[in-house]
C-alpha atoms as a PDB file:
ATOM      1  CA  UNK A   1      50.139  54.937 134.665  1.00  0.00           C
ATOM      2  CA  UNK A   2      53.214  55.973 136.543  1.00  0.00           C
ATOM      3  CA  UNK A   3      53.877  58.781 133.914  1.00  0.00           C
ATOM      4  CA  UNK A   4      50.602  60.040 134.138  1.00  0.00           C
ATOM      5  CA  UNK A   5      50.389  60.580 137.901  1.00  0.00           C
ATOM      6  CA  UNK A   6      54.044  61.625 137.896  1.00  0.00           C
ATOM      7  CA  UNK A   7      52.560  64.949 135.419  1.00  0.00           C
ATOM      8  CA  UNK A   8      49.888  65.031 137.729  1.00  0.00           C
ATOM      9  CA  UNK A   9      52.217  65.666 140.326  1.00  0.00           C
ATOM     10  CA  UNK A  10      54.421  68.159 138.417  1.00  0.00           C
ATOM     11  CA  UNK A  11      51.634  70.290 137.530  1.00  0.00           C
ATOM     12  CA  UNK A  12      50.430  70.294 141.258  1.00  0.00           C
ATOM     13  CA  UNK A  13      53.806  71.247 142.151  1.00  0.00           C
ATOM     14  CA  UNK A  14      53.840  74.165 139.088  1.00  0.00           C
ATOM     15  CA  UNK A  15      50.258  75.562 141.130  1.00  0.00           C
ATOM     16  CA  UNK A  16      51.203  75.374 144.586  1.00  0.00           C
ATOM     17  CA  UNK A  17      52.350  78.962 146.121  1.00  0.00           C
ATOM     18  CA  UNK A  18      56.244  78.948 146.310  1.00  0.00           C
ATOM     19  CA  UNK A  19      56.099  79.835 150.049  1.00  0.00           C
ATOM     20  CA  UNK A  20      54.072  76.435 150.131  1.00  0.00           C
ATOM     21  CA  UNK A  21      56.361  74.771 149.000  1.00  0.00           C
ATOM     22  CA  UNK A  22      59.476  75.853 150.998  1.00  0.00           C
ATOM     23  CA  UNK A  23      57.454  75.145 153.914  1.00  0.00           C
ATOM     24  CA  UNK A  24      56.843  71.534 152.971  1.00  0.00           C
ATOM     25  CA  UNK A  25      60.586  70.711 151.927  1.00  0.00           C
ATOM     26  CA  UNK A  26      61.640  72.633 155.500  1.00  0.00           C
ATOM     27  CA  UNK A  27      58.365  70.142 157.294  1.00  0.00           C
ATOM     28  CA  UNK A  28      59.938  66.833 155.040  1.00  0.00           C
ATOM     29  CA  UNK A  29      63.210  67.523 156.737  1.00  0.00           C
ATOM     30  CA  UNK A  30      62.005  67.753 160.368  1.00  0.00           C
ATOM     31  CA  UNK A  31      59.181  65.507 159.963  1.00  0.00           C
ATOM     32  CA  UNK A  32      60.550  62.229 157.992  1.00  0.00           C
ATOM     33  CA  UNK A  33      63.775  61.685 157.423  1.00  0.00           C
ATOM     34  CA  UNK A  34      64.722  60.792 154.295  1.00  0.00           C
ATOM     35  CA  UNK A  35      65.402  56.818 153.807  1.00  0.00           C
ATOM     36  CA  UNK A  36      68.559  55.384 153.803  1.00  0.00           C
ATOM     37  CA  UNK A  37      70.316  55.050 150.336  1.00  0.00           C
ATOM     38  CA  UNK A  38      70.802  52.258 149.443  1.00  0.00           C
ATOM     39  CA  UNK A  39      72.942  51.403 146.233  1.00  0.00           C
ATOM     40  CA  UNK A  40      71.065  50.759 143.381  1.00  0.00           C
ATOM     41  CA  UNK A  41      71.535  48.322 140.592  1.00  0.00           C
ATOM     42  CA  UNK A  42      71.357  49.566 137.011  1.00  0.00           C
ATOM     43  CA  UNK A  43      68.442  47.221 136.706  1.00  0.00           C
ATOM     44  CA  UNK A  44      66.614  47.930 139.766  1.00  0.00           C
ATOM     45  CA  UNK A  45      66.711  52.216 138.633  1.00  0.00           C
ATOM     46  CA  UNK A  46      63.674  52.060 136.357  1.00  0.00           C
ATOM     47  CA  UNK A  47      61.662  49.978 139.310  1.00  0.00           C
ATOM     48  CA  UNK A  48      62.502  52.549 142.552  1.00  0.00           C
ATOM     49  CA  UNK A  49      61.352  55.157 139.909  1.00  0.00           C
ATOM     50  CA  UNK A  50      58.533  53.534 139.347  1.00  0.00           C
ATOM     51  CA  UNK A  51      57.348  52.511 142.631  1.00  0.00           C
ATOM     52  CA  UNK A  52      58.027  55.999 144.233  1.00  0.00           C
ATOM     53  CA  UNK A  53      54.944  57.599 142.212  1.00  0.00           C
ATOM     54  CA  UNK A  54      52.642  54.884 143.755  1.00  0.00           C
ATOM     55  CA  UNK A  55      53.397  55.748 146.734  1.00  0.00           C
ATOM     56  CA  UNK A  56      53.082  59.162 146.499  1.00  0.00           C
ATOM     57  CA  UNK A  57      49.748  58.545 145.325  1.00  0.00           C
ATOM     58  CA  UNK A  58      48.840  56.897 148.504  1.00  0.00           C
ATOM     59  CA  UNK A  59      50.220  59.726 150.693  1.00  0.00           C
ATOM     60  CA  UNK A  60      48.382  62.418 148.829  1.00  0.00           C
ATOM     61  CA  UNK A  61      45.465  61.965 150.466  1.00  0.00           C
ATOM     62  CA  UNK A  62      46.966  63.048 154.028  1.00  0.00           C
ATOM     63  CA  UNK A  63      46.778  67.198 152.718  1.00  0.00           C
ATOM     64  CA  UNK A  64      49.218  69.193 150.952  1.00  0.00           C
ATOM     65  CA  UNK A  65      51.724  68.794 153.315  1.00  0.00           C
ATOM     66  CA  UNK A  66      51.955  65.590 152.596  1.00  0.00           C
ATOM     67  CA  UNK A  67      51.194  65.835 148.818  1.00  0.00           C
ATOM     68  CA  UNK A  68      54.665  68.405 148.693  1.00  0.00           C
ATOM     69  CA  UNK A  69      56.705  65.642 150.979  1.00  0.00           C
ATOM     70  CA  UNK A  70      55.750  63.057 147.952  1.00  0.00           C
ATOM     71  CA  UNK A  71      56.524  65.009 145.495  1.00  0.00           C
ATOM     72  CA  UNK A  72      59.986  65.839 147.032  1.00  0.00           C
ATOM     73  CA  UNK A  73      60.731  62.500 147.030  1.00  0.00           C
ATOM     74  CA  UNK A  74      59.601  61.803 143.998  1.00  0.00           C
ATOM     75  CA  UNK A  75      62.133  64.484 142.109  1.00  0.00           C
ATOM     76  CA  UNK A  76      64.519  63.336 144.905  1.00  0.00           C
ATOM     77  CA  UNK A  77      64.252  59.847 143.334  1.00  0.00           C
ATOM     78  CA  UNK A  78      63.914  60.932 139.426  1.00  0.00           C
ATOM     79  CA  UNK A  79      67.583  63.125 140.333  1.00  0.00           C
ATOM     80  CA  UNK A  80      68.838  60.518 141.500  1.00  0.00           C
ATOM     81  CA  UNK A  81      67.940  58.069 138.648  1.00  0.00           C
ATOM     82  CA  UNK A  82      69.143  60.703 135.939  1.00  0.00           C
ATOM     83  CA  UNK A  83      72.522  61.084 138.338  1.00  0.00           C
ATOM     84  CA  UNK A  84      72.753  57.499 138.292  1.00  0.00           C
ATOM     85  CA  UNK A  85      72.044  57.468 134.054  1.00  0.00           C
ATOM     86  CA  UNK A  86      74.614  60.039 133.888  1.00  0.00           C
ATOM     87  CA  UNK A  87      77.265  58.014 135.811  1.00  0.00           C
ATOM     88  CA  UNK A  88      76.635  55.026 133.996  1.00  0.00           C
ATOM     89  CA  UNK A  89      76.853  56.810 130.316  1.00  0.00           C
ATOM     90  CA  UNK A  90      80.290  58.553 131.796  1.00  0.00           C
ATOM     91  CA  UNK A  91      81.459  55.093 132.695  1.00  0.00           C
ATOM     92  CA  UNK A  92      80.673  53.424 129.415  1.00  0.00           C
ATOM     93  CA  UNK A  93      82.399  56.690 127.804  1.00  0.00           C
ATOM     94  CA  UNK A  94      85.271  55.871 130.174  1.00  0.00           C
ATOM     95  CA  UNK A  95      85.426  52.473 128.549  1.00  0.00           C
ATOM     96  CA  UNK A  96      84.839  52.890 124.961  1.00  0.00           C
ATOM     97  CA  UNK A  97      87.586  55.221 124.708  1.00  0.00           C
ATOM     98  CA  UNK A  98      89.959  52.521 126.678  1.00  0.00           C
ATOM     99  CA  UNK A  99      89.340  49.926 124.558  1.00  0.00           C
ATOM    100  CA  UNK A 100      89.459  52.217 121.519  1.00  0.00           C
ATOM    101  CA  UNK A 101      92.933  53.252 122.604  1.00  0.00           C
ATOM    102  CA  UNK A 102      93.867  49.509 124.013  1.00  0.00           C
ATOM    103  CA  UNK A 103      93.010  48.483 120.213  1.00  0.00           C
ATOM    104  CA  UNK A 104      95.157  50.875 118.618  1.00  0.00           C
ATOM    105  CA  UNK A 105      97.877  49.950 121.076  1.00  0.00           C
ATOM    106  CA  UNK A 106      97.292  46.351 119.875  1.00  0.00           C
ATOM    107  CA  UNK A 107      97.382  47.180 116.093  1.00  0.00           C
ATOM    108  CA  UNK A 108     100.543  49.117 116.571  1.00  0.00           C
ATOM    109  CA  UNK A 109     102.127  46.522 118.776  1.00  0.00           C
ATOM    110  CA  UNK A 110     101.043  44.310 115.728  1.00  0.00           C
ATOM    111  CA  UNK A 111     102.234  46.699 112.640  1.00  0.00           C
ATOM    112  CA  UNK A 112     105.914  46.903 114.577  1.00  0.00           C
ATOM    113  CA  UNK A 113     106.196  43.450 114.916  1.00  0.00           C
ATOM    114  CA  UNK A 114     105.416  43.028 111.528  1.00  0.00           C
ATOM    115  CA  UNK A 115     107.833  45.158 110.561  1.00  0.00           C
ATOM    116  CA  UNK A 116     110.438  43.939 112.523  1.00  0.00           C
ATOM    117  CA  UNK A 117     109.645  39.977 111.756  1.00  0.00           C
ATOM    118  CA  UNK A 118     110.050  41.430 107.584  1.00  0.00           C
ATOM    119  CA  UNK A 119     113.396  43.137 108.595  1.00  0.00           C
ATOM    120  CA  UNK A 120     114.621  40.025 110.224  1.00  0.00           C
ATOM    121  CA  UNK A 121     113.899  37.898 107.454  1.00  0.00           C
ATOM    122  CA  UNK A 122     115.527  39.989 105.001  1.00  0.00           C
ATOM    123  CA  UNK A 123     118.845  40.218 106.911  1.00  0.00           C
ATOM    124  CA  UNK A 124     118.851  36.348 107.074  1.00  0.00           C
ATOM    125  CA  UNK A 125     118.113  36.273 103.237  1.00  0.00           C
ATOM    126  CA  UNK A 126     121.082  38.733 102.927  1.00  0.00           C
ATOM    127  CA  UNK A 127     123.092  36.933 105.347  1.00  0.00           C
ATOM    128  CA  UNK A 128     122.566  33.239 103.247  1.00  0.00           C
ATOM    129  CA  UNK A 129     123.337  35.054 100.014  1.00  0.00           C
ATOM    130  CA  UNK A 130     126.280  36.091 101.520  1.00  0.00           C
ATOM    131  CA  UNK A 131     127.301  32.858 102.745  1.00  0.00           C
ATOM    132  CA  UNK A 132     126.175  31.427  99.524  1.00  0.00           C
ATOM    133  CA  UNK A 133     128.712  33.957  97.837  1.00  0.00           C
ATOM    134  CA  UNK A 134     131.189  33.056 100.212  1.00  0.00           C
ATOM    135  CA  UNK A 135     130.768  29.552  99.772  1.00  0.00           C
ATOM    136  CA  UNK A 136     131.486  29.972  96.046  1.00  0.00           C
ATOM    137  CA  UNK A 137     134.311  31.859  96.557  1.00  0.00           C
ATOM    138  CA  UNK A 138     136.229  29.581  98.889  1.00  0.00           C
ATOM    139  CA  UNK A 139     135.148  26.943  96.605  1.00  0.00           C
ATOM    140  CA  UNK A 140     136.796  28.691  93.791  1.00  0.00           C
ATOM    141  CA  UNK A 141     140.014  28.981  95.898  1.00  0.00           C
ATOM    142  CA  UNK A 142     139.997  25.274  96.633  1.00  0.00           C
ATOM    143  CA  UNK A 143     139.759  24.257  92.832  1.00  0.00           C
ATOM    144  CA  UNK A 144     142.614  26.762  92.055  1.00  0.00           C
ATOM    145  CA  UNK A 145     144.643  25.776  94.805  1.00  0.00           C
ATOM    146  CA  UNK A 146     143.867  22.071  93.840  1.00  0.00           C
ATOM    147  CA  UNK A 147     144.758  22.963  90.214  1.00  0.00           C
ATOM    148  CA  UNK A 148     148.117  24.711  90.920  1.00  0.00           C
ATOM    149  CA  UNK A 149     148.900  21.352  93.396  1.00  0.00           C
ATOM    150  CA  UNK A 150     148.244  19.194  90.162  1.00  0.00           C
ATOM    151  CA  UNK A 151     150.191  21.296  87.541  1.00  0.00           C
ATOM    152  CA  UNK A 152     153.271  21.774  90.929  1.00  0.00           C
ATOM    153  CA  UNK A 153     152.923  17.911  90.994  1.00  0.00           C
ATOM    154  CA  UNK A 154     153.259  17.270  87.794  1.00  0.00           C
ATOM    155  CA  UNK A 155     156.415  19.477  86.912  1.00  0.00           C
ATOM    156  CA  UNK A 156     157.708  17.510  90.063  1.00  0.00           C
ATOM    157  CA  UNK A 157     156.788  14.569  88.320  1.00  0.00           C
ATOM    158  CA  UNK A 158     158.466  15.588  84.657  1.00  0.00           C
ATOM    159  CA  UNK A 159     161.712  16.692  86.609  1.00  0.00           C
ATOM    160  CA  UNK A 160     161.852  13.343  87.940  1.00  0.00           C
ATOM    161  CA  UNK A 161     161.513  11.436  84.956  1.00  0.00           C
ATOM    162  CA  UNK A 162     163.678  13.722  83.314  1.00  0.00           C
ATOM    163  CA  UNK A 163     166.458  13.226  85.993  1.00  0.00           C
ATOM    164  CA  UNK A 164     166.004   9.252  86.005  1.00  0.00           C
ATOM    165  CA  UNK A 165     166.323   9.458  82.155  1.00  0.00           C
ATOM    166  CA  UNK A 166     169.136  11.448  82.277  1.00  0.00           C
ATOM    167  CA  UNK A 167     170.597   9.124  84.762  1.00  0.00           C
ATOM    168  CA  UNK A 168     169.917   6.094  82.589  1.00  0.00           C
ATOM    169  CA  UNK A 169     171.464   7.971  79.418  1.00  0.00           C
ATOM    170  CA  UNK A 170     174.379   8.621  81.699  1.00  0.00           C
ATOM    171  CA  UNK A 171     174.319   4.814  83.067  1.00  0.00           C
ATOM    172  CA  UNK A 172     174.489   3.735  79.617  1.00  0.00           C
ATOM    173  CA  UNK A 173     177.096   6.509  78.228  1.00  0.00           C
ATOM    174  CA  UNK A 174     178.861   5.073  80.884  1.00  0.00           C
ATOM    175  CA  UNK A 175     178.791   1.257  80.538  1.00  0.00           C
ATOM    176  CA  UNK A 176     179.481   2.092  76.537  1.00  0.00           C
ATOM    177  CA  UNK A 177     182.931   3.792  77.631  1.00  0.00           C
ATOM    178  CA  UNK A 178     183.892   1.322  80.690  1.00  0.00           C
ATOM    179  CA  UNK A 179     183.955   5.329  82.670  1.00  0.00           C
ATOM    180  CA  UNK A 180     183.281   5.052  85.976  1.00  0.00           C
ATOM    181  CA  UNK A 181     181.962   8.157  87.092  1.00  0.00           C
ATOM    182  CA  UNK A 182     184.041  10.206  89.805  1.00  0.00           C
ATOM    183  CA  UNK A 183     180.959  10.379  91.973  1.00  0.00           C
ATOM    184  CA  UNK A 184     179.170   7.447  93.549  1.00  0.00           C
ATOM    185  CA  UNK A 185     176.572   7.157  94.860  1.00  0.00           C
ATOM    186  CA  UNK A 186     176.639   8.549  98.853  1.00  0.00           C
ATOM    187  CA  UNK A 187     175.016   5.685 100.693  1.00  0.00           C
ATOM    188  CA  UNK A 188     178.060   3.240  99.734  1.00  0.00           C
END
């Protein structure tokens, strides 16, 4: 119903003489100021813009002075609705495109980390197969070292019992012959 008197309105307005209506607008200003604004809810839009046609329709019958005044304040009130549709389609805009480009940020941040967390795992594979090869490899060492200490030992060993039997061969070359040998032992 608010539509229809709304067009009703529109097409009054489309009539009237243009003189008319410069005369009203300059008469609105003088005679009624124009209400405070107040700030308007998103919800609470569609309602003023509603409400303002009913109340036009109640002023209409005053003359066409009065008719023009309505009707002012009825575009006044649809300009400032579509203003106020405008702002808040600008302001969703706004933050679509921020939390498009937050997301993006977040994948990124993601991807690199990712990356990095891969990289870091692959240097400490590298780094145990190193120490793994390096493990072996002193390993290794030890054993050889280990087996040249064994064969050093044992050519020790062989020396001495070659020395003690040549000292018992000697002992009993000796004993055999009644020779005493020119050296003695040094601790006597």
């Amino acid at each position: 119903m608010a539509d229809v008197a709304v067009k009703n309105l529109e097409k009054e307005k489309l009539v009237a003489p243009a003189g008319a209506e410069e005369t009203a607008v300059a008469e609105e200003k003088v005679a009624a100021p124009p209400p405070p604004e107040e700030k308007v809810h998103e919800s609470n839009a569609m309602v003023l813009a509603e409400k303002a046609p009913d109340a036009a329709e109640k002023k209409v019958s005053g003359g066409s002075i009065d008719r023009d005044i309505a009707l002012a304040e009825v575009e006044k009130e649809k300009r400032i609705s579509f203003i106020k549709a405008w702002e808040d389609s600008e302001k969703t805009k706004a933050e679509n495109k921020a939390q498009k480009k937050l997301s993006a940020v977040d994948s990124w941040e993601n991807s690199k980390k990712a990356a990095a967390e891969a990289k870091l795992r692959k240097m400490e594979e590298q780094l145990e197969k190193k120490k793994a090869e390096y493990a072996e490899k002193m390993n290794n060492k030890i054993s050889l070292i280990h087996k040249e200490a064994e064969e050093k030992k044992a050519m020790v060993e062989a020396t001495r019992k070659e020395e003690i039997l040549k000292a018992e061969e000697m002992a009993a070359k000796h004993r055999a012959t009644g020779y005493v040998p020119k050296k003695l032992l040094g601790c006597f």
